[in-house]
PDB file of N, CA and C in Angstrom:
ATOM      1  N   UNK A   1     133.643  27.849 -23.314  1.00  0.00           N
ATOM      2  CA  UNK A   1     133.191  28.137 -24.660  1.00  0.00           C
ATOM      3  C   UNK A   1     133.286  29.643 -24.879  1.00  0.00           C
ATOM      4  N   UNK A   2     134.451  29.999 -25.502  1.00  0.00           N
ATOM      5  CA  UNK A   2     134.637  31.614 -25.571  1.00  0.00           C
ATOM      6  C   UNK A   2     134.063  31.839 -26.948  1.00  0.00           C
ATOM      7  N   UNK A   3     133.243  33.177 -26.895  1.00  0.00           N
ATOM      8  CA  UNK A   3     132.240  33.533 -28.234  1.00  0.00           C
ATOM      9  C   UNK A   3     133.182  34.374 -28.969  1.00  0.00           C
ATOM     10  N   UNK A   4     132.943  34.105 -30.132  1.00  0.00           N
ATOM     11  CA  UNK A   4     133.746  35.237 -31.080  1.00  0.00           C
ATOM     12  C   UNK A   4     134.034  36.648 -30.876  1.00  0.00           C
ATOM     13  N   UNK A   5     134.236  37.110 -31.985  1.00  0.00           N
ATOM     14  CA  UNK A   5     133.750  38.665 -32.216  1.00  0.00           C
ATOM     15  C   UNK A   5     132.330  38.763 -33.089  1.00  0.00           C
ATOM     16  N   UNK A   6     132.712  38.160 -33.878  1.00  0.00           N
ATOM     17  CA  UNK A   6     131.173  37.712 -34.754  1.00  0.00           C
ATOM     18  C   UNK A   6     129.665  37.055 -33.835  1.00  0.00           C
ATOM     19  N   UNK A   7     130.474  36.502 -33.376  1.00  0.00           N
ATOM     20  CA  UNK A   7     129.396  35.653 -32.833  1.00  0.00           C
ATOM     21  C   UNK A   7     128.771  36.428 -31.294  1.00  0.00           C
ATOM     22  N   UNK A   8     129.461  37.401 -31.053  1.00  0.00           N
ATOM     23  CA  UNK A   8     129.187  38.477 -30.031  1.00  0.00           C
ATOM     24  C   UNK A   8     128.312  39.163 -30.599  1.00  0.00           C
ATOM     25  N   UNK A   9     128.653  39.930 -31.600  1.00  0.00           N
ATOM     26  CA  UNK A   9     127.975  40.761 -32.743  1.00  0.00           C
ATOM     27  C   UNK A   9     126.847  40.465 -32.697  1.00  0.00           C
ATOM     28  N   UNK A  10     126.751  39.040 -33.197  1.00  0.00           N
ATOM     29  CA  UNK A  10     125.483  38.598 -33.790  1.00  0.00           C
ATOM     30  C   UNK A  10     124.548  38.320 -32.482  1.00  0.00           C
ATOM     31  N   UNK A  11     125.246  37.936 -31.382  1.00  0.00           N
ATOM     32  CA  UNK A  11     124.125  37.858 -30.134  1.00  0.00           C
ATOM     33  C   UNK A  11     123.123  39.132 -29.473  1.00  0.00           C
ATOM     34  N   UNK A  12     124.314  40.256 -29.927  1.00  0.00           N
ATOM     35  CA  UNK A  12     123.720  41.403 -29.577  1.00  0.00           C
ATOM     36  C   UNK A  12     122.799  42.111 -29.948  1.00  0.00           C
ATOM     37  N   UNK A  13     123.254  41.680 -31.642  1.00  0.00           N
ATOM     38  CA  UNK A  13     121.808  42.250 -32.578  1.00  0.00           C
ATOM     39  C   UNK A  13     120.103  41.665 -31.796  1.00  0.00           C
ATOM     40  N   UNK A  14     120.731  40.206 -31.655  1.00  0.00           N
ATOM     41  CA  UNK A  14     119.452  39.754 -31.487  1.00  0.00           C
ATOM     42  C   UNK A  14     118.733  40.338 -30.157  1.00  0.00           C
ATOM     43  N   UNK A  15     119.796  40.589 -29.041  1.00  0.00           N
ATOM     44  CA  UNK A  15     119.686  40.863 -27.750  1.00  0.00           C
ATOM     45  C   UNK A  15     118.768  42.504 -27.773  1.00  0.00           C
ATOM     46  N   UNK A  16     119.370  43.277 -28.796  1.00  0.00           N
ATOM     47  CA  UNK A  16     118.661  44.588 -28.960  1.00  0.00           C
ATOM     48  C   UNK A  16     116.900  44.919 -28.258  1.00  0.00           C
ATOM     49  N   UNK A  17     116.412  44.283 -29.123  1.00  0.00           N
ATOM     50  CA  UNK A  17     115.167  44.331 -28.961  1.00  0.00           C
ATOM     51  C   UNK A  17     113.972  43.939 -27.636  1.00  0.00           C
ATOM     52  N   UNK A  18     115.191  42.615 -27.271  1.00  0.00           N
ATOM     53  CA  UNK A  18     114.377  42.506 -25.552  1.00  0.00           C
ATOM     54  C   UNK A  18     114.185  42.997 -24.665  1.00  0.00           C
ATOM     55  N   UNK A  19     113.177  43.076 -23.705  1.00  0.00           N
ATOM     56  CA  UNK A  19     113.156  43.489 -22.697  1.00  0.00           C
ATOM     57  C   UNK A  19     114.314  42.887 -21.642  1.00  0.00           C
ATOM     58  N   UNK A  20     114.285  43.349 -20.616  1.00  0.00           N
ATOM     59  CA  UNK A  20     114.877  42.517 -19.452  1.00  0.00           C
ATOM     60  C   UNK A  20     113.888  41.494 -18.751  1.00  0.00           C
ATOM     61  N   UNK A  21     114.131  40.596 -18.596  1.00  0.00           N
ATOM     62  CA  UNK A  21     113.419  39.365 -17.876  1.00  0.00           C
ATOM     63  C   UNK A  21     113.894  39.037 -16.695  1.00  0.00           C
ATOM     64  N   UNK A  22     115.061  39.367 -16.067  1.00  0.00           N
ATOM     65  CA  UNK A  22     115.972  39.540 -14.877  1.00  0.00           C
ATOM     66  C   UNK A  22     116.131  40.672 -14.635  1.00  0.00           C
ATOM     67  N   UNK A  23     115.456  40.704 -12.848  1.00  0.00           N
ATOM     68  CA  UNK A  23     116.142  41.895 -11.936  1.00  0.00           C
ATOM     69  C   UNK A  23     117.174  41.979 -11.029  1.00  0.00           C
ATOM     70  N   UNK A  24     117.565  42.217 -10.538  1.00  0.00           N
ATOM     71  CA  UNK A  24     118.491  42.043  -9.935  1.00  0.00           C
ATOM     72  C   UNK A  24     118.609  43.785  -8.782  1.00  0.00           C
ATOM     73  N   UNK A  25     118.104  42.970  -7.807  1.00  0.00           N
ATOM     74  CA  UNK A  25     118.170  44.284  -6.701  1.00  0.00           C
ATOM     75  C   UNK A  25     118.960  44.422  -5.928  1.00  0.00           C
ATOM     76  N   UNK A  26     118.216  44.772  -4.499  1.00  0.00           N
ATOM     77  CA  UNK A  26     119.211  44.651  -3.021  1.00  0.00           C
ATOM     78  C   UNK A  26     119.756  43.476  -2.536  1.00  0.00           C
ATOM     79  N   UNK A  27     119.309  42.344  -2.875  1.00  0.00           N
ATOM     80  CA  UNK A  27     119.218  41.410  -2.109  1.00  0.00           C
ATOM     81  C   UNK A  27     121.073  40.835  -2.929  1.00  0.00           C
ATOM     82  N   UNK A  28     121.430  42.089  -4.366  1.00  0.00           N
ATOM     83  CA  UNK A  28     122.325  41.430  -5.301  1.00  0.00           C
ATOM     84  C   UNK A  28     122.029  39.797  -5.493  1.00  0.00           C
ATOM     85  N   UNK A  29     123.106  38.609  -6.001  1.00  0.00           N
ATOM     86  CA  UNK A  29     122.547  37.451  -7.039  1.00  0.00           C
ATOM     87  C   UNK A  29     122.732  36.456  -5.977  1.00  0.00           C
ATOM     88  N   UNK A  30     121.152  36.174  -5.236  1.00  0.00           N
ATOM     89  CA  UNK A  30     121.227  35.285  -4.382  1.00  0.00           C
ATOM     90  C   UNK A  30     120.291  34.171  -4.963  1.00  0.00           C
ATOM     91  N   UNK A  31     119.928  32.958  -4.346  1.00  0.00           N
ATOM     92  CA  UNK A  31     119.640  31.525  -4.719  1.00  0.00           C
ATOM     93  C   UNK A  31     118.595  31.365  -5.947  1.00  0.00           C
ATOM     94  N   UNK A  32     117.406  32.343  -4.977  1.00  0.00           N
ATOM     95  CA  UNK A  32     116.037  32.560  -6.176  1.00  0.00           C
ATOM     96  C   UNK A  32     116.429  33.224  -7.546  1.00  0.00           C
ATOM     97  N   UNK A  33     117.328  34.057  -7.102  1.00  0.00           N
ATOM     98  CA  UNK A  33     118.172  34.829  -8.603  1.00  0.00           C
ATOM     99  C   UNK A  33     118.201  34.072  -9.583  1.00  0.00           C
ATOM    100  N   UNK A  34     119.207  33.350  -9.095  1.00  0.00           N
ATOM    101  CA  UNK A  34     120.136  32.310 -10.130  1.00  0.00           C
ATOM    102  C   UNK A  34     119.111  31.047 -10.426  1.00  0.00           C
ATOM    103  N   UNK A  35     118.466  30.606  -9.310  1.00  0.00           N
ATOM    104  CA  UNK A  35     117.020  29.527 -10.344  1.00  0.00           C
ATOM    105  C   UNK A  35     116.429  30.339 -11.301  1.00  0.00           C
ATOM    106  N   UNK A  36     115.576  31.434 -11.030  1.00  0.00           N
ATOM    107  CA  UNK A  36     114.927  31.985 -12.034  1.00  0.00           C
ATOM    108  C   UNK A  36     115.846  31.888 -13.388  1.00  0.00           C
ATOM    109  N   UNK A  37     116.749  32.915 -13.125  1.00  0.00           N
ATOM    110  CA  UNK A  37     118.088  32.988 -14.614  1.00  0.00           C
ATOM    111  C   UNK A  37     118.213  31.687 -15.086  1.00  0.00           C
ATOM    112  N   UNK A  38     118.339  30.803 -14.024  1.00  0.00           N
ATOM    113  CA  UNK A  38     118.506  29.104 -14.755  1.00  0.00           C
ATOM    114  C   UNK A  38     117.293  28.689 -15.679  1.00  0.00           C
ATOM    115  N   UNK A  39     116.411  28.584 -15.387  1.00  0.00           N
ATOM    116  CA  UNK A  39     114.727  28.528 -15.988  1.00  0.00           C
ATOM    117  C   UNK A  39     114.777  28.926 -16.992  1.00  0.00           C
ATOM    118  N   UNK A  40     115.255  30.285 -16.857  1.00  0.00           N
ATOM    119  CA  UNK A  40     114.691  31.481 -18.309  1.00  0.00           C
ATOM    120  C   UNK A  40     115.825  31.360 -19.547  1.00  0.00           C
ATOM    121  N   UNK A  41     117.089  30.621 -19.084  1.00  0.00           N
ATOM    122  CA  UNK A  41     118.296  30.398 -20.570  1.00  0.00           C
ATOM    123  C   UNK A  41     118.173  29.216 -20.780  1.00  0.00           C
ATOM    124  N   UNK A  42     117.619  28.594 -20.092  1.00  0.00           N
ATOM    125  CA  UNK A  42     117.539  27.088 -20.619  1.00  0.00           C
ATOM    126  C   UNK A  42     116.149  27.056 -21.762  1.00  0.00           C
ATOM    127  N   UNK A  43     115.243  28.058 -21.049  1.00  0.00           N
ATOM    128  CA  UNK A  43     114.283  28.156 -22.330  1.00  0.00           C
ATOM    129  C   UNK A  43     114.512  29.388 -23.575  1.00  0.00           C
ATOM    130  N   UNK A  44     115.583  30.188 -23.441  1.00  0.00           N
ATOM    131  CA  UNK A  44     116.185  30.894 -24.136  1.00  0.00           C
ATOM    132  C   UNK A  44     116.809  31.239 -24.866  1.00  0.00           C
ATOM    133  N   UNK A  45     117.840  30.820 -24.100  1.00  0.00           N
ATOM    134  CA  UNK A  45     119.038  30.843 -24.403  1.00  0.00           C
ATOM    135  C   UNK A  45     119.838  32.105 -24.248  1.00  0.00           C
ATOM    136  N   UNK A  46     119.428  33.131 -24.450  1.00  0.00           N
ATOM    137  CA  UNK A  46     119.649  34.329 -24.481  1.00  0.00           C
ATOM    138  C   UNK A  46     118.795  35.513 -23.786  1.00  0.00           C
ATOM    139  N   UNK A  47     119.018  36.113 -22.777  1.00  0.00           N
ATOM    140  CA  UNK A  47     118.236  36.919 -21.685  1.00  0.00           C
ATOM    141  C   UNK A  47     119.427  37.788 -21.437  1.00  0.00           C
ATOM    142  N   UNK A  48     118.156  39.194 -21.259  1.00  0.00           N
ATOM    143  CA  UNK A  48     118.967  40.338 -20.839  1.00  0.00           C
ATOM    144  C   UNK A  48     118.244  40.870 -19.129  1.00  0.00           C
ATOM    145  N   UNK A  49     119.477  41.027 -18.570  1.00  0.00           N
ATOM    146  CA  UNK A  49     118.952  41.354 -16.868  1.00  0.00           C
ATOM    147  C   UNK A  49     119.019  42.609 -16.780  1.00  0.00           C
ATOM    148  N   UNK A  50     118.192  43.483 -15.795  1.00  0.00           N
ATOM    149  CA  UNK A  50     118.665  44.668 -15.461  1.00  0.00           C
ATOM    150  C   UNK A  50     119.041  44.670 -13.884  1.00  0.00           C
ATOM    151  N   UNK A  51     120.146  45.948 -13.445  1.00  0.00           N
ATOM    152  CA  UNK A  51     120.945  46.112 -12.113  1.00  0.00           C
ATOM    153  C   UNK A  51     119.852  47.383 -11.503  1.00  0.00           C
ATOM    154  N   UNK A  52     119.066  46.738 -10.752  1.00  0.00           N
ATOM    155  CA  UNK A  52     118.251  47.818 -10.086  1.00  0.00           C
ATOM    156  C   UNK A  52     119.305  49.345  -9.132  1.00  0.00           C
ATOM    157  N   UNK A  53     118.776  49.854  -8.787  1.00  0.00           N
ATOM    158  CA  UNK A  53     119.209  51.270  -7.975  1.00  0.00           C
ATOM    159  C   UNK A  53     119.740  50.977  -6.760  1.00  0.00           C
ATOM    160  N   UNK A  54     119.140  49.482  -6.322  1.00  0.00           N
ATOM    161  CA  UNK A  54     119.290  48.941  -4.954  1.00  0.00           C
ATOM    162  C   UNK A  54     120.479  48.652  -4.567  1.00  0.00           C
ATOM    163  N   UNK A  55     120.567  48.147  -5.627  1.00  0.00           N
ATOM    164  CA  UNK A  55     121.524  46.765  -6.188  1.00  0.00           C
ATOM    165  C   UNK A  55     123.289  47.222  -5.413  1.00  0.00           C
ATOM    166  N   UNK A  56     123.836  46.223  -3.941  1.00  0.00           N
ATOM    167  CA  UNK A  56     125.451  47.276  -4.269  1.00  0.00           C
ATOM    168  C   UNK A  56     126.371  46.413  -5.786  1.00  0.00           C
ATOM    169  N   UNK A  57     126.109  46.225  -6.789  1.00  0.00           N
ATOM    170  CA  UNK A  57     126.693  45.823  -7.499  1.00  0.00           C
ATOM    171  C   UNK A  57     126.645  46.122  -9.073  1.00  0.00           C
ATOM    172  N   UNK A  58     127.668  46.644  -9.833  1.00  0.00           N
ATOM    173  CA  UNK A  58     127.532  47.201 -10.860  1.00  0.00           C
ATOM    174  C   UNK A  58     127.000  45.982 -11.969  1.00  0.00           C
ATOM    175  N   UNK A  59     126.845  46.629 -13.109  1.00  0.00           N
ATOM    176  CA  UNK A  59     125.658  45.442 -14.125  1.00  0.00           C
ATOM    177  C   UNK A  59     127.031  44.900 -14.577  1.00  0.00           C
ATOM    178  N   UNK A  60     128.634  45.276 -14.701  1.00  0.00           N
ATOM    179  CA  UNK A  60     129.255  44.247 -15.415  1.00  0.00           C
ATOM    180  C   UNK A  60     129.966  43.179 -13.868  1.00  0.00           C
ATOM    181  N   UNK A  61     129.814  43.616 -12.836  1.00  0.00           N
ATOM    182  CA  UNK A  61     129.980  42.744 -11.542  1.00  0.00           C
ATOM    183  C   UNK A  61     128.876  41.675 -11.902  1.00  0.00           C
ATOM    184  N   UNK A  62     127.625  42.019 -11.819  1.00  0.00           N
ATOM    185  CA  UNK A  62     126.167  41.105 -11.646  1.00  0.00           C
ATOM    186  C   UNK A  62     126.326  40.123 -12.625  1.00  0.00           C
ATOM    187  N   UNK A  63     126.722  40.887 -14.276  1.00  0.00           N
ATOM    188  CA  UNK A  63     126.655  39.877 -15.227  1.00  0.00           C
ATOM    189  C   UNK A  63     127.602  38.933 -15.248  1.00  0.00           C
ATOM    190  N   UNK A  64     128.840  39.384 -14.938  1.00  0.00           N
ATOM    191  CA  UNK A  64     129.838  38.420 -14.352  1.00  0.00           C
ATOM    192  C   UNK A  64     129.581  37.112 -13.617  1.00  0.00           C
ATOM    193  N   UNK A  65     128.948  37.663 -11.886  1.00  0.00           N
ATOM    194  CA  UNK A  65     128.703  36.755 -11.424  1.00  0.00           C
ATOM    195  C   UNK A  65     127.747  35.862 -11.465  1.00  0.00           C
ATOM    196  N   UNK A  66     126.744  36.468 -12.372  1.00  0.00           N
ATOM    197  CA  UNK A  66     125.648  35.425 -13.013  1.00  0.00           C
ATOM    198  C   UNK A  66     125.987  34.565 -13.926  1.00  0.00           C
ATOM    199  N   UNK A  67     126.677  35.228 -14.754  1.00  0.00           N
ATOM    200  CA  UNK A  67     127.184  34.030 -15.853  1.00  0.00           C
ATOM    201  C   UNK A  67     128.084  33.141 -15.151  1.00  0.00           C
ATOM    202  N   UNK A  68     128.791  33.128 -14.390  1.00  0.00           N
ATOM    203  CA  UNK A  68     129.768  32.215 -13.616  1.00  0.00           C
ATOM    204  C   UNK A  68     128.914  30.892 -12.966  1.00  0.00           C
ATOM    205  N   UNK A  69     127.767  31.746 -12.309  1.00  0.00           N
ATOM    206  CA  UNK A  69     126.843  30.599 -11.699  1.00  0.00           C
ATOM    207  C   UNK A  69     126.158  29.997 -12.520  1.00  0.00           C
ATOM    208  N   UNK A  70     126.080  30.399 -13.593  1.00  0.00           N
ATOM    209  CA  UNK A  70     125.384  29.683 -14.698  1.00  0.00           C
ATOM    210  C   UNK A  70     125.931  29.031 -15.874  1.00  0.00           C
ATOM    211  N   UNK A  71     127.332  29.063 -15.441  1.00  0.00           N
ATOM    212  CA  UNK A  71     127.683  28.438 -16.967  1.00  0.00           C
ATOM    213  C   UNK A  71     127.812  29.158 -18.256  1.00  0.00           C
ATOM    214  N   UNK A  72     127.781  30.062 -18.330  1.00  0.00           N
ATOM    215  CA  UNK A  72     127.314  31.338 -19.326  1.00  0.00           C
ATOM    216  C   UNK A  72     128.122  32.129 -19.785  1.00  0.00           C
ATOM    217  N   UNK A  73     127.928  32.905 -20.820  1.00  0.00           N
ATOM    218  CA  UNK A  73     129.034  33.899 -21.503  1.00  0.00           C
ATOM    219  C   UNK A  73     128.013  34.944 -21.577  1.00  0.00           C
ATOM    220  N   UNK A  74     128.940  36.461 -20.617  1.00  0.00           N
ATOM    221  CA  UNK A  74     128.735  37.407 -20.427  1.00  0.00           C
ATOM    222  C   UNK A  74     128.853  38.412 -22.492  1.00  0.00           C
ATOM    223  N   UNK A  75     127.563  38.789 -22.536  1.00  0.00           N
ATOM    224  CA  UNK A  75     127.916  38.983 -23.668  1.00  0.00           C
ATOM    225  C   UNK A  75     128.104  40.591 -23.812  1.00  0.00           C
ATOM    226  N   UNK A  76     127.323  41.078 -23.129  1.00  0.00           N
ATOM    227  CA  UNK A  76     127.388  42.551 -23.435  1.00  0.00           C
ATOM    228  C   UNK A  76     126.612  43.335 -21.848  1.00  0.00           C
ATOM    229  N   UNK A  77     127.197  44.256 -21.642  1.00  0.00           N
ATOM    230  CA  UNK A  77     127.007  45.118 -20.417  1.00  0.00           C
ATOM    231  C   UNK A  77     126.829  46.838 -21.207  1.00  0.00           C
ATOM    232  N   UNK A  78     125.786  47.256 -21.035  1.00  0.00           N
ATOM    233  CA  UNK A  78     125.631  48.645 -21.487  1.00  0.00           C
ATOM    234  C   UNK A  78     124.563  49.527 -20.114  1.00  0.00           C
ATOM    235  N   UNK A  79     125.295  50.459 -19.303  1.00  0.00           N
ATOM    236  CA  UNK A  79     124.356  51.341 -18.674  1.00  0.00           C
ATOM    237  C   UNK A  79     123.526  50.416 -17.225  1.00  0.00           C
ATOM    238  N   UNK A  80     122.783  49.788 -16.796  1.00  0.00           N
ATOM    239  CA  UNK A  80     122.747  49.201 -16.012  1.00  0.00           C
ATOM    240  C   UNK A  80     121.390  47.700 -16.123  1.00  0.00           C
ATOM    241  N   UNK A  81     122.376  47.351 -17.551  1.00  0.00           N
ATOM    242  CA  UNK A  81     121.607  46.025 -18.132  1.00  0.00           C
ATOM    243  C   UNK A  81     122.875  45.165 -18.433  1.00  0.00           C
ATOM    244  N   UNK A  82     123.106  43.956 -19.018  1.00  0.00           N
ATOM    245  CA  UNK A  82     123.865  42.994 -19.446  1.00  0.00           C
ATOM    246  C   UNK A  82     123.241  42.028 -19.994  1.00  0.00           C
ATOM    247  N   UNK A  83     123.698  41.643 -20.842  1.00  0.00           N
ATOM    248  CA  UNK A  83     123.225  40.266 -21.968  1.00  0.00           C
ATOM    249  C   UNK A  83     124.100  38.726 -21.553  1.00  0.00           C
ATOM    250  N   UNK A  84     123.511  37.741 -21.115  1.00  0.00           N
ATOM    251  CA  UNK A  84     124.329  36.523 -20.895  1.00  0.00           C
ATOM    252  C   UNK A  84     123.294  35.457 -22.188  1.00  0.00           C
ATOM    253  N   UNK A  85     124.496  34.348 -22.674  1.00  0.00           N
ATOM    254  CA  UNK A  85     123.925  33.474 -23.664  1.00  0.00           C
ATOM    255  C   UNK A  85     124.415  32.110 -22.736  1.00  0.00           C
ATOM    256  N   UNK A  86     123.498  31.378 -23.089  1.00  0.00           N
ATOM    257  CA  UNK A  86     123.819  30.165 -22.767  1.00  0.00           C
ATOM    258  C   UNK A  86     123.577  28.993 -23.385  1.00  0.00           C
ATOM    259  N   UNK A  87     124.176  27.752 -24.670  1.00  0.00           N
ATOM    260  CA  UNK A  87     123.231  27.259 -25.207  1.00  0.00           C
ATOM    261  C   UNK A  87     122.284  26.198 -24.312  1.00  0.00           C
ATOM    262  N   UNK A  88     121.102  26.069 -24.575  1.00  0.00           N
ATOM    263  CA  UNK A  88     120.034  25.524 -24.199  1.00  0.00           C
ATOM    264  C   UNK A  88     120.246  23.701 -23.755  1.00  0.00           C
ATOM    265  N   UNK A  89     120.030  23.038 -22.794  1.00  0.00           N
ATOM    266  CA  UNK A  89     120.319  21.779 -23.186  1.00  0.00           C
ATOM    267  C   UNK A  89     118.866  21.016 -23.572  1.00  0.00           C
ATOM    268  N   UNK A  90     118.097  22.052 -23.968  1.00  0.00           N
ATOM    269  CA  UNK A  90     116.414  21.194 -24.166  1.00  0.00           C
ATOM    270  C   UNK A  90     116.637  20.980 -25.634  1.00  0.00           C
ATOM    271  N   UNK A  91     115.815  20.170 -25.870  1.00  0.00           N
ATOM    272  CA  UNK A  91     115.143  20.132 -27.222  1.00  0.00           C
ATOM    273  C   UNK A  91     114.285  20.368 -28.143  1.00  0.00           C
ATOM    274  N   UNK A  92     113.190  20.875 -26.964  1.00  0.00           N
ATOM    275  CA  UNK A  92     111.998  21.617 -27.548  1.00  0.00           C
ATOM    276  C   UNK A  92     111.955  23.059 -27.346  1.00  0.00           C
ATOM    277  N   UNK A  93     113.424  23.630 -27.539  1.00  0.00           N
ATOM    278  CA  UNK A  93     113.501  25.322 -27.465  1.00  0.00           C
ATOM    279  C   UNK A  93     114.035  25.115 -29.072  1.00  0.00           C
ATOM    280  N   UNK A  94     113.943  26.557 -29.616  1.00  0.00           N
ATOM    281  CA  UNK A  94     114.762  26.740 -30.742  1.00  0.00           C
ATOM    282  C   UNK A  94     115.890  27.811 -30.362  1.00  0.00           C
ATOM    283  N   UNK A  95     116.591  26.621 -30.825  1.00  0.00           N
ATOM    284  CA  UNK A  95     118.465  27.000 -30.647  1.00  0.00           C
ATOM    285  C   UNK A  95     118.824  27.695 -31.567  1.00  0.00           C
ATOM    286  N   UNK A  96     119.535  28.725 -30.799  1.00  0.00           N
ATOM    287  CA  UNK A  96     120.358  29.882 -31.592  1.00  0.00           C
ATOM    288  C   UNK A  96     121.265  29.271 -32.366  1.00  0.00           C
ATOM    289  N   UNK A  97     121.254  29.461 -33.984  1.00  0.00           N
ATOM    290  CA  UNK A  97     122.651  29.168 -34.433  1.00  0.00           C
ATOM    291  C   UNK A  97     123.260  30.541 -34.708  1.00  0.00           C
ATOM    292  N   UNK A  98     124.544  30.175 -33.835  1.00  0.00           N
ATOM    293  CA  UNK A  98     126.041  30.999 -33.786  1.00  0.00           C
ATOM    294  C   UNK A  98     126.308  31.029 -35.299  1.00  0.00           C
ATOM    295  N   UNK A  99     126.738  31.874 -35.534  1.00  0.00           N
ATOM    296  CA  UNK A  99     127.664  32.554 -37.014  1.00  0.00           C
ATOM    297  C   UNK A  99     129.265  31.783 -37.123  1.00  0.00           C
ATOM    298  N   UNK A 100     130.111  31.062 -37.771  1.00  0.00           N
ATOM    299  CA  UNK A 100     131.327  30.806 -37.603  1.00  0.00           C
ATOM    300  C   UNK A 100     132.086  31.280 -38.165  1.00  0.00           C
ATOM    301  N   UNK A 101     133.519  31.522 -38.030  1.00  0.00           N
ATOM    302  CA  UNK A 101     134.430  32.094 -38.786  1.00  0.00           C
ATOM    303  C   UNK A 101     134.824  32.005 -39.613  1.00  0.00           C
TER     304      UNK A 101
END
């Protein structure tokens, strides 16, 4: 599921304002990582991680390989954070609606 340009846009706006809810240290994106990240987009949909100091892996490596393990589209990497979207498969989250072309 490749995201627009628009629909990038529009994830980012929203992405602005969050904190990070994902760390990501020394240990780089091992098992507990990727459950937590799983947990938090399924009730999300949209979460921004940060690449600790520890970390040997840069934030567009991490977001990469997080979104890969997750199914996910890497949306935006700035400085040593990244934005991944994922849509939700619950029903009792409120789902992002995407912008279309």
């Amino acid at each position: 599921m490749a995201l627009t340009k628009k629909q990038i846009k529009q994830l980012r706006a929203l992405a602005n304002p969050m904190n990070p809810l994902i760390q990501i240290g020394k240990n780089d994106i091992n098992e507990p990582t990727v459950k937590q990240a799983d947990e938090t987009i399924e009730k999300r949909e949209l979460i921004k991680c940060a690449v600790l100091d520890g970390c040997g892996l840069s934030a567009k490596e991490a977001g990469d390989a997080l979104a890969e393990e997750l199914g996910a589209e890497l949306v935006q990497t700035i400085g040593n954070r990244f934005v991944i979207y994922r849509r939700s498969h619950r029903d009792d989250v409120e789902h992002i609606q995407l912008v279309h072309d």
